[in-house]
N, C-alpha and C. Protein backbone atom coordinates (compact mmCIF):
# COMPACT_ATOMS: atom_id res chain seq x y z
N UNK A 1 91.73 112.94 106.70
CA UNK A 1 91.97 112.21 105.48
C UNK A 1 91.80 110.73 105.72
N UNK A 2 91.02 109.97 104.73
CA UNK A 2 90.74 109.02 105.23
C UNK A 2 92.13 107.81 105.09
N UNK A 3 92.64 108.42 103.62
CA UNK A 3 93.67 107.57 102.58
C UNK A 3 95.02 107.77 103.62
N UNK A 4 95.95 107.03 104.16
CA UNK A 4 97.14 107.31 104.55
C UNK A 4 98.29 107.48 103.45
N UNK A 5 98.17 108.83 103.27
CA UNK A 5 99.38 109.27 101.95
C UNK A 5 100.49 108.57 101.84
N UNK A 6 101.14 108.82 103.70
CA UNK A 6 102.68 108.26 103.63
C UNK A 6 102.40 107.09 102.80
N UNK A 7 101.85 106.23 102.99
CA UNK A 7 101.88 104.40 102.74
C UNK A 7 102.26 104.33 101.31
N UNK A 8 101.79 105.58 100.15
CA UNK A 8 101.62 105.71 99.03
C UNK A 8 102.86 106.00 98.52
N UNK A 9 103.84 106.24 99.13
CA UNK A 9 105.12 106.70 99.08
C UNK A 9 105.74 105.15 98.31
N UNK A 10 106.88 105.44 97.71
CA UNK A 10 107.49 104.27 96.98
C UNK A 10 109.13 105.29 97.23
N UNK A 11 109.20 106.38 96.61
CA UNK A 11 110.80 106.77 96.91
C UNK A 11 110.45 108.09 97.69
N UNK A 12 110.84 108.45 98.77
CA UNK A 12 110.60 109.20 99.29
C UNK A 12 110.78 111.08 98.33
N UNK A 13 109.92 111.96 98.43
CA UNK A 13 110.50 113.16 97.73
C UNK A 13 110.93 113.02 96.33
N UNK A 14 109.85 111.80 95.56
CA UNK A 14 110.46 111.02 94.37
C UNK A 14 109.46 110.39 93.40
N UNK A 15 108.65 109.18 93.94
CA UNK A 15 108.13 108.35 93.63
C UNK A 15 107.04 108.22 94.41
N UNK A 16 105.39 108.64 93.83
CA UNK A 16 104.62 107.89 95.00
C UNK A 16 103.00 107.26 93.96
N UNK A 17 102.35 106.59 94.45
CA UNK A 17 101.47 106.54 94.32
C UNK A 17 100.16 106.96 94.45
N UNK A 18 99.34 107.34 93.33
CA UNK A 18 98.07 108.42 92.96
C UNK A 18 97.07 107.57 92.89
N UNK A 19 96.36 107.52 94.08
CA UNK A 19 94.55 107.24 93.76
C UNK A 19 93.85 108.08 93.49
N UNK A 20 92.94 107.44 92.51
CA UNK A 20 91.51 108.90 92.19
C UNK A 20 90.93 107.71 91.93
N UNK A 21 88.91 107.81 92.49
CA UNK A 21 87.94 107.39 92.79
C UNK A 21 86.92 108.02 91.38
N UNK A 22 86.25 107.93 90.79
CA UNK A 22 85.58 108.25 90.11
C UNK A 22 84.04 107.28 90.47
N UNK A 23 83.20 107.77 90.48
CA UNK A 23 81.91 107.53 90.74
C UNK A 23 81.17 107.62 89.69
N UNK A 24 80.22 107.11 89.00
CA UNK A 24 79.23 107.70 88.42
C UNK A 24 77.93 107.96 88.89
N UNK A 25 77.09 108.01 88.58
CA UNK A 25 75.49 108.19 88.71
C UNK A 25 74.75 107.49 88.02
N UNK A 26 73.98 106.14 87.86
CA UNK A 26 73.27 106.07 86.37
C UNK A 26 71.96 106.33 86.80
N UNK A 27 71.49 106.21 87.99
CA UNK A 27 70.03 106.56 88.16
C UNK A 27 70.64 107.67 89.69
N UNK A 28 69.02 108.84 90.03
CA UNK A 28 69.27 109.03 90.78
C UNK A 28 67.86 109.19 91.51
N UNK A 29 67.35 108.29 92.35
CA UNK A 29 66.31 107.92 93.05
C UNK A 29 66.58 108.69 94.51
N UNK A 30 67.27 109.44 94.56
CA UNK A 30 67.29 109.85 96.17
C UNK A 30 68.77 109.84 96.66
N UNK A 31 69.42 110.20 97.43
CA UNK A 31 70.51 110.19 98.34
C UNK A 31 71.69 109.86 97.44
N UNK A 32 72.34 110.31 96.29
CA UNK A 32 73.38 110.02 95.56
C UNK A 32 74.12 110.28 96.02
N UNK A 33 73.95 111.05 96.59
CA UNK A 33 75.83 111.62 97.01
C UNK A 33 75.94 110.26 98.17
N UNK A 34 74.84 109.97 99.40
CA UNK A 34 75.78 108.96 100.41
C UNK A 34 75.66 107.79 99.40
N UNK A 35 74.67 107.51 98.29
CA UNK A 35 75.14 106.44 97.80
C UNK A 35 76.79 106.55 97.17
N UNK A 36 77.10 107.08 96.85
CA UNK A 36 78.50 107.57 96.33
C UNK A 36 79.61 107.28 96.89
N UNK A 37 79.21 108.23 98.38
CA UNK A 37 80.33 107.71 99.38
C UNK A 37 80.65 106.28 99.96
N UNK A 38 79.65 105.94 99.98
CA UNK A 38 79.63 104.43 100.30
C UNK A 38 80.54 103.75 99.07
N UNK A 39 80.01 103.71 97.63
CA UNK A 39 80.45 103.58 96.57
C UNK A 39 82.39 103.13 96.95
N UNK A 40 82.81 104.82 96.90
CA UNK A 40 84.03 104.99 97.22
C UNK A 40 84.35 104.46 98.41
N UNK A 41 84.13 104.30 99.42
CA UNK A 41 84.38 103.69 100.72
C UNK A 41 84.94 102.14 100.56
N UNK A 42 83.85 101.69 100.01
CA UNK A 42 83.90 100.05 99.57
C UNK A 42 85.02 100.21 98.26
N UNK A 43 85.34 100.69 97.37
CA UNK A 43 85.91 100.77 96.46
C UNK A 43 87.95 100.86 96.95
N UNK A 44 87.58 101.66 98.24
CA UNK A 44 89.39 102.08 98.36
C UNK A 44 89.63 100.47 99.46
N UNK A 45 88.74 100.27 100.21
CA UNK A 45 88.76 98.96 101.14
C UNK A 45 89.23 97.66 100.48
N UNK A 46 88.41 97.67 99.12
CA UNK A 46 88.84 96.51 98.14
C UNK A 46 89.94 96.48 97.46
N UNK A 47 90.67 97.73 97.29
CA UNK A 47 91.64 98.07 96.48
C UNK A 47 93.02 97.55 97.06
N UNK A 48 93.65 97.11 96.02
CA UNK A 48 95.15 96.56 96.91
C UNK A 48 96.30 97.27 95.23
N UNK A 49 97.16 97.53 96.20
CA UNK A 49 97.94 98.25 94.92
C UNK A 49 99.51 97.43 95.09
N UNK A 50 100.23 97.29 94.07
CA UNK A 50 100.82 96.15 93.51
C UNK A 50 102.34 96.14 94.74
N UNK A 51 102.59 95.42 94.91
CA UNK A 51 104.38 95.52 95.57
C UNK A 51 105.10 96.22 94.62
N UNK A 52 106.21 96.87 95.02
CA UNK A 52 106.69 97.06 94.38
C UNK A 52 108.66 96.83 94.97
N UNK A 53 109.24 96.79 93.94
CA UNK A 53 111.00 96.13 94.25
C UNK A 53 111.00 97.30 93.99
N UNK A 54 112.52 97.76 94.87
CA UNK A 54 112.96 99.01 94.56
C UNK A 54 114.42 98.63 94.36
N UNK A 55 115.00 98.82 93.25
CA UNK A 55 117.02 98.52 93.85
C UNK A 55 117.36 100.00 93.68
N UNK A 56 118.44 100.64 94.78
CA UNK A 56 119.49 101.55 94.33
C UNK A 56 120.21 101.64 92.64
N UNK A 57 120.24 102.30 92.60
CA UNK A 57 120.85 102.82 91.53
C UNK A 57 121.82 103.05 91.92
N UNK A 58 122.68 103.25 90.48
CA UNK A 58 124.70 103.74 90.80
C UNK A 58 124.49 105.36 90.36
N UNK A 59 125.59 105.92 90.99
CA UNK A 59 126.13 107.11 90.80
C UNK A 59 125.06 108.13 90.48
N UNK A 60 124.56 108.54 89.43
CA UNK A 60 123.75 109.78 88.87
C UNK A 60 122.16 109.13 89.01
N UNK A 61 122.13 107.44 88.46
CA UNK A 61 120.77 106.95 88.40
C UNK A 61 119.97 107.32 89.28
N UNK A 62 118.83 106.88 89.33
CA UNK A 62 117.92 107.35 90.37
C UNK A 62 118.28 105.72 90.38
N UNK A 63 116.97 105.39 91.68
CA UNK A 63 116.43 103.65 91.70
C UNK A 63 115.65 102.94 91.13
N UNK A 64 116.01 101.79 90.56
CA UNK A 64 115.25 101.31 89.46
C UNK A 64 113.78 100.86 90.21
N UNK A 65 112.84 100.88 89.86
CA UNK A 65 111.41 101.00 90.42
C UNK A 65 110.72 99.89 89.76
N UNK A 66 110.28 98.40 90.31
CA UNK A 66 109.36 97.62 89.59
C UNK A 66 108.26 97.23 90.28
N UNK A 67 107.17 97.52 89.63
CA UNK A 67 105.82 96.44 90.45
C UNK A 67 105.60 95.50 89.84
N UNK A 68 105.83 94.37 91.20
CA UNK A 68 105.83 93.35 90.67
C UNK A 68 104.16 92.41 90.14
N UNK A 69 104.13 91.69 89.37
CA UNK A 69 102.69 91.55 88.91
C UNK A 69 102.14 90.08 90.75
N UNK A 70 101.18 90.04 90.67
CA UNK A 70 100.30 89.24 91.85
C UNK A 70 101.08 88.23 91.97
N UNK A 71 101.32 87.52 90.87
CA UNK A 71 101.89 85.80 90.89
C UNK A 71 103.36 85.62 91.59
N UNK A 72 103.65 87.16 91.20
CA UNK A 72 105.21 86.86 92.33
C UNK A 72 105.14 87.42 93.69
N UNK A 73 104.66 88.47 93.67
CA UNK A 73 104.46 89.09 95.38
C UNK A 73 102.56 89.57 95.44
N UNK A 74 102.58 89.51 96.65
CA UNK A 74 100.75 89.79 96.76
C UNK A 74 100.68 91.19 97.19
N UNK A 75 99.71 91.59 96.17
CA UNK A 75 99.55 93.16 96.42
C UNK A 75 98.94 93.47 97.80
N UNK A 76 99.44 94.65 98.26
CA UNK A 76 99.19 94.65 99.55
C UNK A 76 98.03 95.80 99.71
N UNK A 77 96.80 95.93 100.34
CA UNK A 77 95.85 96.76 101.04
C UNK A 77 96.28 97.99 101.17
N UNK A 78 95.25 98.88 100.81
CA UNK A 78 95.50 100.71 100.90
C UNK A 78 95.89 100.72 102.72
N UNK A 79 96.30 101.29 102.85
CA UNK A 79 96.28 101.79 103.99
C UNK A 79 95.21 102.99 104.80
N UNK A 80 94.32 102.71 105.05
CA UNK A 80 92.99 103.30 105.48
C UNK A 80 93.29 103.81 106.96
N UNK A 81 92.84 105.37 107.50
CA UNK A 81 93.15 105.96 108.25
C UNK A 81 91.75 106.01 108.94
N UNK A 82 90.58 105.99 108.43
CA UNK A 82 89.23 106.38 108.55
C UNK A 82 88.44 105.96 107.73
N UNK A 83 87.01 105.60 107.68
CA UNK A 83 86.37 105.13 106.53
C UNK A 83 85.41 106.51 106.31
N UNK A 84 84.91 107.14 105.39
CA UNK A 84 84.16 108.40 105.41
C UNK A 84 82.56 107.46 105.35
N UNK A 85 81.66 108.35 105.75
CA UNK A 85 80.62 107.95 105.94
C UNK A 85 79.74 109.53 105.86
N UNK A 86 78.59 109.21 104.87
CA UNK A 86 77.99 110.44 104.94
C UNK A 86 76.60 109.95 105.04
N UNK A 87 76.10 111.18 105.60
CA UNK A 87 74.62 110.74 106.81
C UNK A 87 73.96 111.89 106.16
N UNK A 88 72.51 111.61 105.15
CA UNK A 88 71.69 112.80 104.97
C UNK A 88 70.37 112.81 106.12
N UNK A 89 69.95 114.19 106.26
CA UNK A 89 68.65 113.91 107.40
C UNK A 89 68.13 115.12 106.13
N UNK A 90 66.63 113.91 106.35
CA UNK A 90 65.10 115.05 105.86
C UNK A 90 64.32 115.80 106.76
């Protein structure tokens, strides 16, 4: 897996964070799919997903959960395990 799940975690068994990649196609001249992967590769590298504050909650609450917007905390980098790379041979 390239994505490190744990990192995606916000409350453990609770709260986490969901990436999905969507690609399109608008032309296809040859090799789409590694153009693709590449696509997505560069796409999760650039990606930074927001801080987020967590406070405890009382008694029954769960924890109150905020992401905070850029101007107060700096979103921090996916956590990347591997970069995928796909290799066609003719």
């Amino acid at each position: 897996r390239a994505v490190d799940v744990e990192a995606l975690c916000v409350v453990p068994a609770r709260r986490a964070w969901s990436v999905r990649c969507d690609v399109t196609v608008l032309d296809n001249g040859g090799n789409a799919f590694d153009a693709a992967v590449l696509a997505a590769g560069a796409a999760l590298r650039h990606f930074r997903k927001p801080y987020v504050d967590v406070q405890q909650g009382e008694g029954d609450k769960g924890p109150s959960i905020q992401a905070l917007p850029a101007e107060e905390a700096e979103p921090e980098p996916l956590a990347l395990n591997q970069v995928p790379v796909a290799v066609t041979f003719a």
